[in-house]
C-alpha atoms as a PDB file:
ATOM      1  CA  UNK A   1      93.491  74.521  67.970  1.00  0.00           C
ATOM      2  CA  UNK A   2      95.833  76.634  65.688  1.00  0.00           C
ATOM      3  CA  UNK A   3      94.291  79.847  67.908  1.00  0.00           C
ATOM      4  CA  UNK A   4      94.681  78.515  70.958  1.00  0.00           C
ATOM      5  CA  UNK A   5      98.523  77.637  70.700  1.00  0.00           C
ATOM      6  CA  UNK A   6      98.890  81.403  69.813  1.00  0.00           C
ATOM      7  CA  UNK A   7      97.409  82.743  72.675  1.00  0.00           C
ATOM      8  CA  UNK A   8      99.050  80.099  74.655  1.00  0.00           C
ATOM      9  CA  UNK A   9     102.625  81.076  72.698  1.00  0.00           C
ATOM     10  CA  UNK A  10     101.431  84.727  72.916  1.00  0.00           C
ATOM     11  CA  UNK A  11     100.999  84.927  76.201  1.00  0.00           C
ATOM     12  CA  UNK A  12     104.392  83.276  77.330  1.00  0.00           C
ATOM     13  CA  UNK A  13     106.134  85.726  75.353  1.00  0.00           C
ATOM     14  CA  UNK A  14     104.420  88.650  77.244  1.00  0.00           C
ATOM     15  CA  UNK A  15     105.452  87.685  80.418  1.00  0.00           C
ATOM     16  CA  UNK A  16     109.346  87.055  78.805  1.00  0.00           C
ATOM     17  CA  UNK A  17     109.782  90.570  77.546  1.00  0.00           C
ATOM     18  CA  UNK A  18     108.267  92.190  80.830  1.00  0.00           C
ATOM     19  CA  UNK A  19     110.902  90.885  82.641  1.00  0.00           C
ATOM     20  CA  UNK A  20     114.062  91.068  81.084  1.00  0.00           C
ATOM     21  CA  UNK A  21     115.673  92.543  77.992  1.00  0.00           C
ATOM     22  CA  UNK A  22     118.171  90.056  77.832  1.00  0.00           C
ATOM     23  CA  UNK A  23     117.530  87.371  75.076  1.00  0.00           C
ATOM     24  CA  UNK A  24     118.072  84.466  77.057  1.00  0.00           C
ATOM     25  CA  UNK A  25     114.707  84.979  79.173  1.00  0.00           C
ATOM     26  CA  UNK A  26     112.953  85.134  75.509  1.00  0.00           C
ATOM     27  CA  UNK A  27     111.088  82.739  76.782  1.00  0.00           C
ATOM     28  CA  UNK A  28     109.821  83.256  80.401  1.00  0.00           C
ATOM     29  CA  UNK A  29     110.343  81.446  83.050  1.00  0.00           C
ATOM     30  CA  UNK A  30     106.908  79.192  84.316  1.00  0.00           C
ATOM     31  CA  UNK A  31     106.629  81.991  87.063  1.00  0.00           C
ATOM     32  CA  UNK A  32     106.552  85.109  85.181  1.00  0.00           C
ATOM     33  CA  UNK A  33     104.047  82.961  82.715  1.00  0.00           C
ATOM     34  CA  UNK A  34     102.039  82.320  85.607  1.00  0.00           C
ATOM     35  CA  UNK A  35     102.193  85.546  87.155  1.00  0.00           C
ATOM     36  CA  UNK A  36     100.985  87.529  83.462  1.00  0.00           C
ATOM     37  CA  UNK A  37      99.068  84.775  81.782  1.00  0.00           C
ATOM     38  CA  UNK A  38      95.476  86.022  83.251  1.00  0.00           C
ATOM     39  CA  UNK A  39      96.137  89.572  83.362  1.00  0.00           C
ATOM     40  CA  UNK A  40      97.565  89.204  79.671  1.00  0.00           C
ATOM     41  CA  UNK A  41      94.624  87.040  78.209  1.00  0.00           C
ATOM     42  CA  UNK A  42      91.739  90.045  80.590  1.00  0.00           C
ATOM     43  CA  UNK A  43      93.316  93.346  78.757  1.00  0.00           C
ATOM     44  CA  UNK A  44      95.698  92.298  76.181  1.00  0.00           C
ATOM     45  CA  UNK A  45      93.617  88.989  74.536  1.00  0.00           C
ATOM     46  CA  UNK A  46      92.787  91.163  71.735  1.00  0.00           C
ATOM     47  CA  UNK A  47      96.555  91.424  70.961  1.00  0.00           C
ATOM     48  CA  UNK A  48      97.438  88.464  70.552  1.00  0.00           C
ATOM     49  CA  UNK A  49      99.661  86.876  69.412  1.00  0.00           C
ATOM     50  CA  UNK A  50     101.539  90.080  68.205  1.00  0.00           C
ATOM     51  CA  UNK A  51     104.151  90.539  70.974  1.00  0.00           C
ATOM     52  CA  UNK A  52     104.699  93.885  70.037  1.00  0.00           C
ATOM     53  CA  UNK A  53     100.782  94.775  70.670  1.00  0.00           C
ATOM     54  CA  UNK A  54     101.050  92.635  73.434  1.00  0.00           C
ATOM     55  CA  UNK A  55     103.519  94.828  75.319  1.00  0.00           C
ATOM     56  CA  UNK A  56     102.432  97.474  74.770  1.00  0.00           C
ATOM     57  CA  UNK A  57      99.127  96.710  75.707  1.00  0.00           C
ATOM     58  CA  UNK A  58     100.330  95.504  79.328  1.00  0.00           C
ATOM     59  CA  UNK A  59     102.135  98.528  79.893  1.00  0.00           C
ATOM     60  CA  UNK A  60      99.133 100.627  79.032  1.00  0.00           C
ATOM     61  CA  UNK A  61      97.320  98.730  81.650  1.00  0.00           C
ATOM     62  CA  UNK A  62      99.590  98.484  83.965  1.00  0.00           C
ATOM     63  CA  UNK A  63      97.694 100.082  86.967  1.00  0.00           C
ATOM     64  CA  UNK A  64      94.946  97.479  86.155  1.00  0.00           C
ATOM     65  CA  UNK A  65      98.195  94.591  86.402  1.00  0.00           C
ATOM     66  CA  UNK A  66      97.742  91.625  89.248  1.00  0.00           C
ATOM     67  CA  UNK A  67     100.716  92.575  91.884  1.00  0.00           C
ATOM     68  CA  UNK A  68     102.370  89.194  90.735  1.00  0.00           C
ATOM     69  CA  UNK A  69     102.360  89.917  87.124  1.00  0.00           C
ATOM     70  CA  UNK A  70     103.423  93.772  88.112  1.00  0.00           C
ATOM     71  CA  UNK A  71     106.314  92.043  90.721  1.00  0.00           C
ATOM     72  CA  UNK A  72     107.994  90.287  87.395  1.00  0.00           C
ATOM     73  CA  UNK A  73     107.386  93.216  85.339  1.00  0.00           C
ATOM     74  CA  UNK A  74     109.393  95.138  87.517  1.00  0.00           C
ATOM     75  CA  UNK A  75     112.346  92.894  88.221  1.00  0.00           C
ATOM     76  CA  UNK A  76     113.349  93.867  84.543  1.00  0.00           C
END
């Protein structure tokens, strides 16, 4: 269970630090989770839950990004 709520914790943070810089989105809102959860658990799951890996993970991949995840990323 501990694993899961990592991944689950990981992945919301992902999603918060493509979007904005600014501290008060540290935690996503439920859209960007939704729109990065799957792509972050296909090419990032290894990464997790080291935010730092994490991002830079989904920017490596970025070409490979669903448009919705890549739509929040780029609001940022």
């Amino acid at each position: 269970m501990t694993t899961l709520r990592n991944v689950l914790i990981g992945t919301a943070a992902v999603a918060a630090l493509f979007v904005s810089s600014s501290a008060g989105f540290a935690q996503g809102t439920p859209e960007q989770r939704a729109a990065c959860k799957r792509d972050a658990f296909q090419f990032c799951a290894a990464e997790i839950p080291n935010v730092s890996r994490i991002t830079s993970c989904m920017k490596a991949n970025y070409s490979k990004l669903s448009e919705g995840c890549k739509a929040v990323m780029s609001k940022g």
